[in-house]
C-alpha atoms as a PDB file:
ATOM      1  CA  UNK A   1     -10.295  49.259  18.302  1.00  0.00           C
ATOM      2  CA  UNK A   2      -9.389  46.194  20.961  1.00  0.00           C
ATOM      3  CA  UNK A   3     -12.517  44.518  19.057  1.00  0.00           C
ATOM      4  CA  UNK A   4     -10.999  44.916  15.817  1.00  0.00           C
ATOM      5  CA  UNK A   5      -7.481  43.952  16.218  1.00  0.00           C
ATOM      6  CA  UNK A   6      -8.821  40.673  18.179  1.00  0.00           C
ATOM      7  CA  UNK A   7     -10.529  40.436  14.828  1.00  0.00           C
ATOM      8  CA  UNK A   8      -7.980  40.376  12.561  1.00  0.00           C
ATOM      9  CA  UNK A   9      -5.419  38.395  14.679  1.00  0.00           C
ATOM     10  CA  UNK A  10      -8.048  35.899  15.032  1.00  0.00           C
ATOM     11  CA  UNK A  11      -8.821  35.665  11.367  1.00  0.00           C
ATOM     12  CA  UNK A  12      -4.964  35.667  10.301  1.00  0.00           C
ATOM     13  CA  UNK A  13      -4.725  32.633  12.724  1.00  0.00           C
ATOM     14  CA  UNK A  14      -7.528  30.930  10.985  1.00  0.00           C
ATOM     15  CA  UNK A  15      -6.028  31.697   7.270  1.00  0.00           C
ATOM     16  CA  UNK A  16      -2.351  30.931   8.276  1.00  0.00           C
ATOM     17  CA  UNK A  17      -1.249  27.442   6.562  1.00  0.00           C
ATOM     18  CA  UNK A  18       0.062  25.177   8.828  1.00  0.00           C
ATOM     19  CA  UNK A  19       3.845  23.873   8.240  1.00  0.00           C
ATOM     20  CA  UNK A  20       3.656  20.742   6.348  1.00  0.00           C
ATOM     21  CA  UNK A  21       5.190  18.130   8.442  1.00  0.00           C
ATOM     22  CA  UNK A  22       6.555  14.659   7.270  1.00  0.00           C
ATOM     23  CA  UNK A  23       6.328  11.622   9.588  1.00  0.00           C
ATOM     24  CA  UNK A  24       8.761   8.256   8.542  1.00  0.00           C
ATOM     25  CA  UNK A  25       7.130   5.040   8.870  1.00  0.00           C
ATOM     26  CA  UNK A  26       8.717   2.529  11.405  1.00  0.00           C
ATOM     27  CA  UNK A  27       9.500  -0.032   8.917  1.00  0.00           C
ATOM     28  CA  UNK A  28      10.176  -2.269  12.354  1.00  0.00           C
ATOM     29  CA  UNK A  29       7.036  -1.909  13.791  1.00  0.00           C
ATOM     30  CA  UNK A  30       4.646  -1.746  10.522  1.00  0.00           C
ATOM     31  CA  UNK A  31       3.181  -4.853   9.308  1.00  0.00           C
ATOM     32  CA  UNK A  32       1.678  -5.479   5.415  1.00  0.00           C
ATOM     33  CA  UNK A  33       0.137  -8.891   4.715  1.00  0.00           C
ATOM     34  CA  UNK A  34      -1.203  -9.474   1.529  1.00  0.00           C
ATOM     35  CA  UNK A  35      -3.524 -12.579   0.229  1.00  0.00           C
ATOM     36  CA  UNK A  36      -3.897 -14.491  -3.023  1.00  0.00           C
ATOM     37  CA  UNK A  37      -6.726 -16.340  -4.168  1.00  0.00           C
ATOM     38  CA  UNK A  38      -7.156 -19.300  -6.348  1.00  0.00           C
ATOM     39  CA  UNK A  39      -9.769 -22.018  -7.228  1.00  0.00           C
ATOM     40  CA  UNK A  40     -10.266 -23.440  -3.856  1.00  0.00           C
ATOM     41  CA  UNK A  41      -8.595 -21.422  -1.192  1.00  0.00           C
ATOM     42  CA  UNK A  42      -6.129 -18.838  -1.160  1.00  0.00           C
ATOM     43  CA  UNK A  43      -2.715 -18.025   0.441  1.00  0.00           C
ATOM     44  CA  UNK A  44      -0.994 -15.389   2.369  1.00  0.00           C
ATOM     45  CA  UNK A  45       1.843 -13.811   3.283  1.00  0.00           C
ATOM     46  CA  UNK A  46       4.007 -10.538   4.418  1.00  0.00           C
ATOM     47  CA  UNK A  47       6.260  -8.385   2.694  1.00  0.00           C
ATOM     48  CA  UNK A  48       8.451  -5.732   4.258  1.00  0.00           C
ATOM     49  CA  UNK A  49       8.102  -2.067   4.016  1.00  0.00           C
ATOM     50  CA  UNK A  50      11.416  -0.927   2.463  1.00  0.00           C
ATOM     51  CA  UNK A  51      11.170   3.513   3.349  1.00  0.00           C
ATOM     52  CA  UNK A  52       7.740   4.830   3.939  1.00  0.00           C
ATOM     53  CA  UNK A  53       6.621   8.165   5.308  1.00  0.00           C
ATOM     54  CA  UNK A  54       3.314  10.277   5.247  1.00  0.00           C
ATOM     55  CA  UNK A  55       3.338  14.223   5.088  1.00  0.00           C
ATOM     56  CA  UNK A  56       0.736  16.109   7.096  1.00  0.00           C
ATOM     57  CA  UNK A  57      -0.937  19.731   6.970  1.00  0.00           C
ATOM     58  CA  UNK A  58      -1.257  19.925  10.756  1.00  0.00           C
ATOM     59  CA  UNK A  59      -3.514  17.085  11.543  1.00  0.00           C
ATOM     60  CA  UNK A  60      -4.411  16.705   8.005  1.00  0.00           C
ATOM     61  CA  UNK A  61      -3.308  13.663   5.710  1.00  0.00           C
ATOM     62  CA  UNK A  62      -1.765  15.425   2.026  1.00  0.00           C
ATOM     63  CA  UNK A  63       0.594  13.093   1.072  1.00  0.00           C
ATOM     64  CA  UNK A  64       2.550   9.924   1.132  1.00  0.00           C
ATOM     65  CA  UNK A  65       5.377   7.376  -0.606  1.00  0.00           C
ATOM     66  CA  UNK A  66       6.106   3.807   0.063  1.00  0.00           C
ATOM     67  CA  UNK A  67       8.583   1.668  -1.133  1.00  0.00           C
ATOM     68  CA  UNK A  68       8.322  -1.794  -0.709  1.00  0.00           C
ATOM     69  CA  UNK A  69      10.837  -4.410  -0.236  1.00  0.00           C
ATOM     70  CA  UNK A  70       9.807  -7.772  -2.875  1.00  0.00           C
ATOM     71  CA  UNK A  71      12.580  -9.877  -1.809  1.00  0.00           C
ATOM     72  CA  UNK A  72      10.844 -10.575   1.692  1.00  0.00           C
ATOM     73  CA  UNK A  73       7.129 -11.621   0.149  1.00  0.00           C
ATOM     74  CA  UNK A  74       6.777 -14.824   2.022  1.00  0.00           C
ATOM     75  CA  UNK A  75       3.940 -17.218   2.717  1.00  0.00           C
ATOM     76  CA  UNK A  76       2.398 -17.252   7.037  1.00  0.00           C
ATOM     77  CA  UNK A  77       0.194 -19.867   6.074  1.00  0.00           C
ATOM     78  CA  UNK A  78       2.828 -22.556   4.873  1.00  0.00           C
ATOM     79  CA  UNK A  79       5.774 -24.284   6.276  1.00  0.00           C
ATOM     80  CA  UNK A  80       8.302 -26.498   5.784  1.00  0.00           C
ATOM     81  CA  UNK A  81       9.248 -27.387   1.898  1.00  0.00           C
ATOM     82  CA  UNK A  82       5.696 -25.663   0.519  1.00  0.00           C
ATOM     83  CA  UNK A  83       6.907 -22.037   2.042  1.00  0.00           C
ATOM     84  CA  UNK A  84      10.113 -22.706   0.529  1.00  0.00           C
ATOM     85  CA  UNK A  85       8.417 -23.650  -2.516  1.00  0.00           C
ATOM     86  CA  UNK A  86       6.176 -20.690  -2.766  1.00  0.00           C
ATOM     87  CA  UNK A  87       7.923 -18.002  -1.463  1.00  0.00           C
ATOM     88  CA  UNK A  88      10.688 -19.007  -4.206  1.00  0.00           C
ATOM     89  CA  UNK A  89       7.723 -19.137  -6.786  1.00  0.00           C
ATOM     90  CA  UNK A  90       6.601 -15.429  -5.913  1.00  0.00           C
ATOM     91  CA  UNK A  91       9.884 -14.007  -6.414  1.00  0.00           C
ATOM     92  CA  UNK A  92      10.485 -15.559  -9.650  1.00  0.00           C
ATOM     93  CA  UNK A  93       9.410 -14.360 -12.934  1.00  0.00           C
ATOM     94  CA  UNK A  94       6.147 -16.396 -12.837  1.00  0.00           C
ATOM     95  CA  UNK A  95       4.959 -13.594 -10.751  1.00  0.00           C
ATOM     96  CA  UNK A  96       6.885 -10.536  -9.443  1.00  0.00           C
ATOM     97  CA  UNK A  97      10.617 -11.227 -10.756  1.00  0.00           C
ATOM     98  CA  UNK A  98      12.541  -9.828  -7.725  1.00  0.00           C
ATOM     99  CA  UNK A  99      15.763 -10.222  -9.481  1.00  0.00           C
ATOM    100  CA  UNK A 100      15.035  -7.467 -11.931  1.00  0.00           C
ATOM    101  CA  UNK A 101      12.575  -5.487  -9.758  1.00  0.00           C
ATOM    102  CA  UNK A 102      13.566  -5.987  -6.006  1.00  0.00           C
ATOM    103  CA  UNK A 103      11.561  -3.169  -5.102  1.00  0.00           C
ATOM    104  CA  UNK A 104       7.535  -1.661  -5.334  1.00  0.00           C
ATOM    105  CA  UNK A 105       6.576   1.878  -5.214  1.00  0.00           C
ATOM    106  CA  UNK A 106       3.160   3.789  -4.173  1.00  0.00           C
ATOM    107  CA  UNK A 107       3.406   7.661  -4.355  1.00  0.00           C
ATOM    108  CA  UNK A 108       0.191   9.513  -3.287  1.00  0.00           C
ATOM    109  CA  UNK A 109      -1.244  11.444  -5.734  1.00  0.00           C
ATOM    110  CA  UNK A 110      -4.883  12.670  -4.270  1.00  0.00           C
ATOM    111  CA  UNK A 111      -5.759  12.695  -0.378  1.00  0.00           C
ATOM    112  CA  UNK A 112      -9.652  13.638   0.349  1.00  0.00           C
ATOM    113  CA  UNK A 113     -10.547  13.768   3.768  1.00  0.00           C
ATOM    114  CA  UNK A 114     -13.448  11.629   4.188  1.00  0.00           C
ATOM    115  CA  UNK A 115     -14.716  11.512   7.704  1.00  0.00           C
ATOM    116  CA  UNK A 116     -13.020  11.939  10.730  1.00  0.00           C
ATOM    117  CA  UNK A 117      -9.419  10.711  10.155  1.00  0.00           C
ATOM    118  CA  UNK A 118     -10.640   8.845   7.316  1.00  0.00           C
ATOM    119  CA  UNK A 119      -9.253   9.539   3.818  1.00  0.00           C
ATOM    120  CA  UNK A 120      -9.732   8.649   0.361  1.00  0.00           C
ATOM    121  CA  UNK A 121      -6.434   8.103  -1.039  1.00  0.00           C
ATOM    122  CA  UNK A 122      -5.507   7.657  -4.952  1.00  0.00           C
ATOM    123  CA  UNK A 123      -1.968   7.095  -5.501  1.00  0.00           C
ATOM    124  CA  UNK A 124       0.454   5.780  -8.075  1.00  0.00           C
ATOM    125  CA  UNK A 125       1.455   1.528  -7.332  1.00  0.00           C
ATOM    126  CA  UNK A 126       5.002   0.660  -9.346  1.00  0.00           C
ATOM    127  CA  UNK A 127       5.296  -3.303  -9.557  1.00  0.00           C
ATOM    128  CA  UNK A 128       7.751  -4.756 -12.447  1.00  0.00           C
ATOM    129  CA  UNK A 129       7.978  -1.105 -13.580  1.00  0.00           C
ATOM    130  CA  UNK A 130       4.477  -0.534 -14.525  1.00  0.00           C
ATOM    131  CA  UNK A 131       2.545   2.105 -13.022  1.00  0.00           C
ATOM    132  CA  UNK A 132      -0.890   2.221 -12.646  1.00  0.00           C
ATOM    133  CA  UNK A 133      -3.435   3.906  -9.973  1.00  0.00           C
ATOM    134  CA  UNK A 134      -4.800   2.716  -7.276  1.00  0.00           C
ATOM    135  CA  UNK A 135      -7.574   4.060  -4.862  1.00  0.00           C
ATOM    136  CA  UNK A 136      -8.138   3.287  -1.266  1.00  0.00           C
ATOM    137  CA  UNK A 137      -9.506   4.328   2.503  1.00  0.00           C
ATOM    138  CA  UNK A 138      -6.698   4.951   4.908  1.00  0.00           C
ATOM    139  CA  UNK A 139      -7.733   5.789   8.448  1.00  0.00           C
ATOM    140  CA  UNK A 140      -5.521   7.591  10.727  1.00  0.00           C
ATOM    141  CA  UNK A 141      -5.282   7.547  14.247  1.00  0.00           C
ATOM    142  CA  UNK A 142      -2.466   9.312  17.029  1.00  0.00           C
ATOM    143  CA  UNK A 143       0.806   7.337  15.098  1.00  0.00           C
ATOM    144  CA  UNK A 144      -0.546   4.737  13.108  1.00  0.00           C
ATOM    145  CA  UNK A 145      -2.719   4.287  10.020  1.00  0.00           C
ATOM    146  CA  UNK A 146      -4.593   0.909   8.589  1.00  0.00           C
ATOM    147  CA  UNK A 147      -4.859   1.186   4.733  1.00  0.00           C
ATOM    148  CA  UNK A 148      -6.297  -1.857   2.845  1.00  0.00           C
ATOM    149  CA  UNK A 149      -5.943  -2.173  -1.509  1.00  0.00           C
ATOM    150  CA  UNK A 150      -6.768  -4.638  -3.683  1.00  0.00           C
ATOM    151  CA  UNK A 151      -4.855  -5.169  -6.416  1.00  0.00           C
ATOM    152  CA  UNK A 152      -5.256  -6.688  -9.701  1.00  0.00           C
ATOM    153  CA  UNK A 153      -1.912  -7.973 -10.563  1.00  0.00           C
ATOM    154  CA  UNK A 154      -2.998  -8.702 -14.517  1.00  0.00           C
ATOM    155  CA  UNK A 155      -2.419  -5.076 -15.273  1.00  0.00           C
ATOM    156  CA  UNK A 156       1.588  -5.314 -13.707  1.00  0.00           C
ATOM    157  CA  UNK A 157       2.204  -8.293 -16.001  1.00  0.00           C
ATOM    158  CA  UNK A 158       2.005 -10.907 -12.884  1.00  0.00           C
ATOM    159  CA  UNK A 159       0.489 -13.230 -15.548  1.00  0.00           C
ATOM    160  CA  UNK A 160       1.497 -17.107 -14.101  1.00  0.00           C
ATOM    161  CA  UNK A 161      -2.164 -19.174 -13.903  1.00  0.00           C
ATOM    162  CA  UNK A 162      -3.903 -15.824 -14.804  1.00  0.00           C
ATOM    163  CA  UNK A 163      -7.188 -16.536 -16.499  1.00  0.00           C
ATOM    164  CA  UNK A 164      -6.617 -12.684 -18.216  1.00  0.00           C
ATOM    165  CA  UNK A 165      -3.633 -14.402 -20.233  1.00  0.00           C
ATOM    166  CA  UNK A 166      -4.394 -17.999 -20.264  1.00  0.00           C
ATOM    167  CA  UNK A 167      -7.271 -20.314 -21.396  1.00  0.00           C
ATOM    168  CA  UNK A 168      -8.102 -24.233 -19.798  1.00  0.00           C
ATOM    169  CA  UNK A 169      -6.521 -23.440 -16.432  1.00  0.00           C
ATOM    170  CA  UNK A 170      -9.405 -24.823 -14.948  1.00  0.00           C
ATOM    171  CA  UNK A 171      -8.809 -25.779 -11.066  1.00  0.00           C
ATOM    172  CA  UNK A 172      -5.396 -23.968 -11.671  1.00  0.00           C
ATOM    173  CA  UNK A 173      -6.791 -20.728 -12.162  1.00  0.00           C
ATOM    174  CA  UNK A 174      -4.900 -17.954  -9.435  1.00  0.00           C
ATOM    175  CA  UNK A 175      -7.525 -15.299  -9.564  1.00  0.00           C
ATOM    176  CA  UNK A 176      -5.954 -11.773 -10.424  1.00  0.00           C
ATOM    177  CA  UNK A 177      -7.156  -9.563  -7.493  1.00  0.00           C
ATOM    178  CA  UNK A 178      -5.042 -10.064  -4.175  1.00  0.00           C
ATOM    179  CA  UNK A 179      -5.297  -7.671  -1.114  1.00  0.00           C
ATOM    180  CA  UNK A 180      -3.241  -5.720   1.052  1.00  0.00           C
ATOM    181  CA  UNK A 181      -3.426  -4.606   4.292  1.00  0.00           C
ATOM    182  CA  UNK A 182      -1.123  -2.135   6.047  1.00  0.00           C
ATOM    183  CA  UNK A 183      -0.957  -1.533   9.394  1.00  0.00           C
ATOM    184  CA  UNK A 184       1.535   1.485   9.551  1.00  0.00           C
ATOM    185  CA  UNK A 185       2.966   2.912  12.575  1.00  0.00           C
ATOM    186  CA  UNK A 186       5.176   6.259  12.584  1.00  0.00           C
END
């Protein structure tokens, strides 16, 4: 009888969910870069982390939300008058319009554990109102988590020297893909 009741403790252990737990990102400590490319080098930059948080199963990723702050995209690889000049250029409508959409959204839609705190992550990414999904690894380690996207700003109507909506741009061409990486600590 002691056999059986170890038994069934045991296996209602095992079969129990875990609470769901959701951790805030330290929007101090978290960093997201992002780079550009264009005919003959590229550019890059931060951008601030506005609210973020990820929810866990235990020890398992499930699900996550970021918003992201657009009115701190900046250039790190410029100074002076050309920072000033880009970093004004990026938040105007040329490309992401921060007047009328200060903010960027990703809300995780599918985890899928992958490997050992490694998970495949599709979620929904909000820039200038459209929404469109996005899939990428995110690895997870004791309070922090790298993710890294790539984006392809065509489809959120960041159209300035986009070869998707212009012709002749020749060595002005700003290639549509850019890439993120977030190094997220909670």
């Amino acid at each position: 009888m002691k056999l059986v009741t170890t038994a069934i403790i045991a296996f209602a252990t095992m079969t129990t969910p875990m609470e769901k737990e959701t951790k805030t990102v330290n929007t101090e400590t978290s960093k997201v870069t992002w780079k550009g490319y264009k005919v003959g080098g590229s550019h890059e930059g931060t951008i601030a982390i506005k609210s973020g948080s990820l929810e866990f199963d235990g020890e398992t990723l499930v699900g996550g939300s970021f918003v992201i702050d657009m009115n701190t995209i900046g250039a790190t690889d410029l100074s002076g008058e050309y920072k000033e000049k880009l970093d004004g250029h990026l938040k105007s409508d040329d490309f992401f319009g921060v007047a009328n959409y200060p903010t960027a959204s990703l809300l995780f839609t599918l985890v899928e554990a992958t490997g050992n705190n490694t998970y495949r992550v599709t979620g929904d990414l909000t820039i200038k109102k459209a929404t469109h999904p996005v899939t990428f690894t995110l690895n997870v380690n004791e309070g922090s988590a790298v993710a890294e996207l790539k984006i392809d700003r065509s489809k959120y109507d960041v159209r300035y020297g986009s070869p998707s909506f212009f012709n002749n741009l020749k060595d002005n061409v700003i290639y549509n893909d850019f890439d993120i990486k977030a190094e997220l600590k909670f």
